[in-house]
PDB file of N, CA and C in Angstrom:
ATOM      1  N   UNK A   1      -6.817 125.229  52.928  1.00  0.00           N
ATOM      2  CA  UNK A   1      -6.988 126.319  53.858  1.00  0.00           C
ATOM      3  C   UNK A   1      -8.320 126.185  54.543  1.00  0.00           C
ATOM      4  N   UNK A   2      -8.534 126.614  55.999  1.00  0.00           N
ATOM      5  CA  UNK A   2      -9.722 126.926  56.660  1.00  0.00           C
ATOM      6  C   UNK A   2     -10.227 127.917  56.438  1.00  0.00           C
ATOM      7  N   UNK A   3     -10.050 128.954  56.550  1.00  0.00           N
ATOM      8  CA  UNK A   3     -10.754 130.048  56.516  1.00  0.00           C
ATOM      9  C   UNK A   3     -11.987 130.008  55.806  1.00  0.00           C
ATOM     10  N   UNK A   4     -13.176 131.078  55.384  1.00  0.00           N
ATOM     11  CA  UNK A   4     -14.015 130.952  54.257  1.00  0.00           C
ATOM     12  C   UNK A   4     -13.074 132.166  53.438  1.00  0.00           C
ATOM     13  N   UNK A   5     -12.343 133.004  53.498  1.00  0.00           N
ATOM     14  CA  UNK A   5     -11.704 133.923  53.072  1.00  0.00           C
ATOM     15  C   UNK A   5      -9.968 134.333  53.513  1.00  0.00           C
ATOM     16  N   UNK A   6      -9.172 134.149  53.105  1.00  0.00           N
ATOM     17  CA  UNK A   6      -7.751 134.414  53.749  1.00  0.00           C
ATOM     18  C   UNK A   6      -7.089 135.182  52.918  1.00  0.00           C
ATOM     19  N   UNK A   7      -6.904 136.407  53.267  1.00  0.00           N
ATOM     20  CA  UNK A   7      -6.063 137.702  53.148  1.00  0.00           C
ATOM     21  C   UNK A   7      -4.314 137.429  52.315  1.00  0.00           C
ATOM     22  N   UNK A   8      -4.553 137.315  51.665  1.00  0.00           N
ATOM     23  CA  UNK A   8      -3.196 137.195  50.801  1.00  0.00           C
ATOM     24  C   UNK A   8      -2.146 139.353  51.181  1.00  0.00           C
ATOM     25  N   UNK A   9      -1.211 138.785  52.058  1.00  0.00           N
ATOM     26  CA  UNK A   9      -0.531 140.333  52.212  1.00  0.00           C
ATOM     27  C   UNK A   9       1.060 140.532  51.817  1.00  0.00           C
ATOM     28  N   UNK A  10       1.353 141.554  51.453  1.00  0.00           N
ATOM     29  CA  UNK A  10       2.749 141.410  50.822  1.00  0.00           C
ATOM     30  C   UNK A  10       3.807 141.133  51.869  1.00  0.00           C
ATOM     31  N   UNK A  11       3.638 141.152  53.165  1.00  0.00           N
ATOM     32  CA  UNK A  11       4.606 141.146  53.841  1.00  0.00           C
ATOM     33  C   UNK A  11       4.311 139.550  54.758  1.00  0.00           C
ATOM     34  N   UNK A  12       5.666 139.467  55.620  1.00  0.00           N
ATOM     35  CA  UNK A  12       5.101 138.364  56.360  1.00  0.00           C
ATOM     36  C   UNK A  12       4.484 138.782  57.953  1.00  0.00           C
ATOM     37  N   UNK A  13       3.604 139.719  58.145  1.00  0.00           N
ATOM     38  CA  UNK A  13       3.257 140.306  59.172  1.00  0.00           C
ATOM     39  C   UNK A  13       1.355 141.123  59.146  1.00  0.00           C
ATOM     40  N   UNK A  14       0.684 140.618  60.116  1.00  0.00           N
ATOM     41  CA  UNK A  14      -0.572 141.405  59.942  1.00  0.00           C
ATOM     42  C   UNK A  14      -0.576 142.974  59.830  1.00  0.00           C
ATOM     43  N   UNK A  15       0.189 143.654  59.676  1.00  0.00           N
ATOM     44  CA  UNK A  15       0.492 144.952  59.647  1.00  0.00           C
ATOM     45  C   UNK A  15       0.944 145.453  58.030  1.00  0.00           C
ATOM     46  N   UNK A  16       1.020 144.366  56.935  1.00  0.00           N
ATOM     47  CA  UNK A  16       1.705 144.682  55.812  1.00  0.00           C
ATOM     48  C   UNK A  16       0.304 144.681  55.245  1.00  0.00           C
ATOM     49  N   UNK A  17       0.208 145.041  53.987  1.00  0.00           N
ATOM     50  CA  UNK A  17      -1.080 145.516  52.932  1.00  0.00           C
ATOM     51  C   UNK A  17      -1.528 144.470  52.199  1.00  0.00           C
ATOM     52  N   UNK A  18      -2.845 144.346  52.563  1.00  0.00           N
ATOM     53  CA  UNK A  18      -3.565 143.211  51.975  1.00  0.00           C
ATOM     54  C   UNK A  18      -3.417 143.576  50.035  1.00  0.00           C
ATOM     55  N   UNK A  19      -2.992 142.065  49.330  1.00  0.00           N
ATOM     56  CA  UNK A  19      -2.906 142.304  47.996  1.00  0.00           C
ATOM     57  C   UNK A  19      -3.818 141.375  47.174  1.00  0.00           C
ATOM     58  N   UNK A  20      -4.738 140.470  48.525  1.00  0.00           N
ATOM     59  CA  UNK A  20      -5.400 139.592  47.451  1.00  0.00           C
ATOM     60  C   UNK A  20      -5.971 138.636  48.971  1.00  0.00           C
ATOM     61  N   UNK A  21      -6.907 137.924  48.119  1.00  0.00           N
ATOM     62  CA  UNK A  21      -7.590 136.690  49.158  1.00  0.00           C
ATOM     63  C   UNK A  21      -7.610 135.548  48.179  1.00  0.00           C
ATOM     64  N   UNK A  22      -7.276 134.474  49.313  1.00  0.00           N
ATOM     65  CA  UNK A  22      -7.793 133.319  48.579  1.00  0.00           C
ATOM     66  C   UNK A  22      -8.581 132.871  49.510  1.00  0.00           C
ATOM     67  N   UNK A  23      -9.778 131.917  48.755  1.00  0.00           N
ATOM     68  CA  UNK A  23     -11.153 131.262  49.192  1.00  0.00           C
ATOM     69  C   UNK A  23     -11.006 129.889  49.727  1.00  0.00           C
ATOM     70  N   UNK A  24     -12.054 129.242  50.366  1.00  0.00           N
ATOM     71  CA  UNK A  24     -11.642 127.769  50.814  1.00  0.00           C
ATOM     72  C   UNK A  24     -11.888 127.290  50.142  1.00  0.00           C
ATOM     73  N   UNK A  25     -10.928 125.696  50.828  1.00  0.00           N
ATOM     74  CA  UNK A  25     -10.842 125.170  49.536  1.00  0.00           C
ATOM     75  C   UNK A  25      -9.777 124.980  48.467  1.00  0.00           C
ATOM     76  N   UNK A  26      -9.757 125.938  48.491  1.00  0.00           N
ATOM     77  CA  UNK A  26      -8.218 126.732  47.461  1.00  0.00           C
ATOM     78  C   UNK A  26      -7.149 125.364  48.088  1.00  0.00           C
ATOM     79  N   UNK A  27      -6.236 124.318  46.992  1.00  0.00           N
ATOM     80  CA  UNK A  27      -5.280 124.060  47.310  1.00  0.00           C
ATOM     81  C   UNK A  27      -3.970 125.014  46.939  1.00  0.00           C
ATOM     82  N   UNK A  28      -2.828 125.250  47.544  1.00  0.00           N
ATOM     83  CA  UNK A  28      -2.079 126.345  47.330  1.00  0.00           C
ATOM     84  C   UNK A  28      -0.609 125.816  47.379  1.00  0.00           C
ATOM     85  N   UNK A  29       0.371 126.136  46.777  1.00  0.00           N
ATOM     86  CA  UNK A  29       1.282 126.088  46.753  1.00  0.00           C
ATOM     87  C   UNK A  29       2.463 126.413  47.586  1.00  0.00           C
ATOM     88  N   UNK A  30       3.535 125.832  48.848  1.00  0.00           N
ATOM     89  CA  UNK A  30       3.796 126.952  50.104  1.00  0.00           C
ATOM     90  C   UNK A  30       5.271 127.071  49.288  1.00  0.00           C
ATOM     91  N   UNK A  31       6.000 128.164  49.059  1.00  0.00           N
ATOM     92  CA  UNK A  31       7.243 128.298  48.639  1.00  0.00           C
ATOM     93  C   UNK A  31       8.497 128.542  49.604  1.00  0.00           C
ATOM     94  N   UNK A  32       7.806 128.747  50.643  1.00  0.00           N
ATOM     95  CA  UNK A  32       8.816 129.589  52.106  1.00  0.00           C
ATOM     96  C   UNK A  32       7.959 129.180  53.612  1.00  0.00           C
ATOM     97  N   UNK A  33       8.828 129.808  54.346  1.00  0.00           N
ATOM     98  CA  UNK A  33       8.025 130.434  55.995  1.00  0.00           C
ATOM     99  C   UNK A  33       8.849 131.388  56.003  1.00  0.00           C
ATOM    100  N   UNK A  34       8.067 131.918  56.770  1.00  0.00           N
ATOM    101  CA  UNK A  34       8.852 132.965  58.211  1.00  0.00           C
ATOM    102  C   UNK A  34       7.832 133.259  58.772  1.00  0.00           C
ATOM    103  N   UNK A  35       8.570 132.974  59.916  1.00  0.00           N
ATOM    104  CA  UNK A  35       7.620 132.918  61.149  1.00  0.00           C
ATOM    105  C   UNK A  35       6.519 131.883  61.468  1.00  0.00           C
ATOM    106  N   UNK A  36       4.951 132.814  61.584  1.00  0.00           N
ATOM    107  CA  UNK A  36       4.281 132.074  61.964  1.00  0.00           C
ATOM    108  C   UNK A  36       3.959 132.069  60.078  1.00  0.00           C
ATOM    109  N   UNK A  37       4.117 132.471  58.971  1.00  0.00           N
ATOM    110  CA  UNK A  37       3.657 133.119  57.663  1.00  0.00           C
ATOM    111  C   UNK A  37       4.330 132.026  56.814  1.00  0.00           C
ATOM    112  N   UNK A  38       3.257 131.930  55.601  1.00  0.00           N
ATOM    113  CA  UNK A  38       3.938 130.728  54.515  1.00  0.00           C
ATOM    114  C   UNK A  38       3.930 131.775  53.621  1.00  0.00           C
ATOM    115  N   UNK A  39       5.257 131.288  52.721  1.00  0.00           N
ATOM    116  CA  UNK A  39       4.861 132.425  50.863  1.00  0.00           C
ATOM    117  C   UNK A  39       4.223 131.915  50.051  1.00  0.00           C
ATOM    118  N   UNK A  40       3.407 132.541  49.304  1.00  0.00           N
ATOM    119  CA  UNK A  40       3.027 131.263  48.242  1.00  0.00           C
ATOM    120  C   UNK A  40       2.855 132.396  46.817  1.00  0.00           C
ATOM    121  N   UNK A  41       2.903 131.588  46.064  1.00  0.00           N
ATOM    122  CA  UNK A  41       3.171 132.758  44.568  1.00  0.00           C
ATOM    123  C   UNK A  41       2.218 133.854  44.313  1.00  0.00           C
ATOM    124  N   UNK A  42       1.602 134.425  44.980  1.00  0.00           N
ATOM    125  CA  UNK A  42       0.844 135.616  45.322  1.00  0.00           C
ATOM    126  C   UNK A  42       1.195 136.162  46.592  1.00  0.00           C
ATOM    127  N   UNK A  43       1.949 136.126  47.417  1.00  0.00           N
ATOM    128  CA  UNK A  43       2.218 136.828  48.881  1.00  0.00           C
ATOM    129  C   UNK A  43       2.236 135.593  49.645  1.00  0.00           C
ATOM    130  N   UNK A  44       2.048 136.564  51.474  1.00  0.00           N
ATOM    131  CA  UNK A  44       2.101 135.469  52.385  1.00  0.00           C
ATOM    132  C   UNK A  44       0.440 135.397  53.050  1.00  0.00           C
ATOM    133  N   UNK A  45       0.653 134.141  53.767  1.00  0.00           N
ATOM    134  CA  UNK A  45      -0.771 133.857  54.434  1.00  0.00           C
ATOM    135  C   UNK A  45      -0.274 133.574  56.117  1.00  0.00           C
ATOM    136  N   UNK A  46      -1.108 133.713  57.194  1.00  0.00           N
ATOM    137  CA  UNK A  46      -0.765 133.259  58.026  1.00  0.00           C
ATOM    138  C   UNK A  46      -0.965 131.929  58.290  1.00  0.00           C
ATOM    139  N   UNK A  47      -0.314 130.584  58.727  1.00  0.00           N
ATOM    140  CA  UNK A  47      -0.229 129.303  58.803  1.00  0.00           C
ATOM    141  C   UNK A  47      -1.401 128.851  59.341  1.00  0.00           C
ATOM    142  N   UNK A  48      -2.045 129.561  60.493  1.00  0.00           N
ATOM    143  CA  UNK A  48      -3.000 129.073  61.323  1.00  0.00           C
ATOM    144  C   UNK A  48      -4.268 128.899  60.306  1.00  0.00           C
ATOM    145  N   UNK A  49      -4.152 129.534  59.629  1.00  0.00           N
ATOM    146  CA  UNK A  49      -5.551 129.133  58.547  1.00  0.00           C
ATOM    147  C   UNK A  49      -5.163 128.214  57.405  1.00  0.00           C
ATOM    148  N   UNK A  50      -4.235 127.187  58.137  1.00  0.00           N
ATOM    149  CA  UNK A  50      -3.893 126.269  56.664  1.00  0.00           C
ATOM    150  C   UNK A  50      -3.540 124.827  57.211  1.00  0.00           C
ATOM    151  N   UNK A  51      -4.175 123.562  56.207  1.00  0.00           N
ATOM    152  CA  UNK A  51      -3.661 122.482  56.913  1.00  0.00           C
ATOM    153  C   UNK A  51      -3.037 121.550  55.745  1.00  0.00           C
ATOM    154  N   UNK A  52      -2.574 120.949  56.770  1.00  0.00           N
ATOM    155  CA  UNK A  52      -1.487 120.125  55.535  1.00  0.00           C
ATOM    156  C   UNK A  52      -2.442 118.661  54.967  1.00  0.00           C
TER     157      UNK A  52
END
């Protein structure tokens, strides 16, 4: 991930409730998409702060 901080939220949308952050750095696990949003075993993240 890029970010220095990325918002872990329950939904796949900036409008759903933040439930957690992960830090950079962090390698992460992607389980899904939708949309622009990956799942990963704590919620979703938005893609743009993540590289493969």
């Amino acid at each position: 991930m890029t970010a220095s901080k990325l918002n872990i939220r329950s939904g796949a949308s900036t409008s759903t409730k933040v439930v957690g952050y992960y830090t950079k750095g962090q390698v992460l696990d992607i389980i899904g998409q939708t949309g622009s949003f990956y799942k990963t075993s704590r919620g979703y993240i938005h893609s743009g702060y993540t590289k493969k």
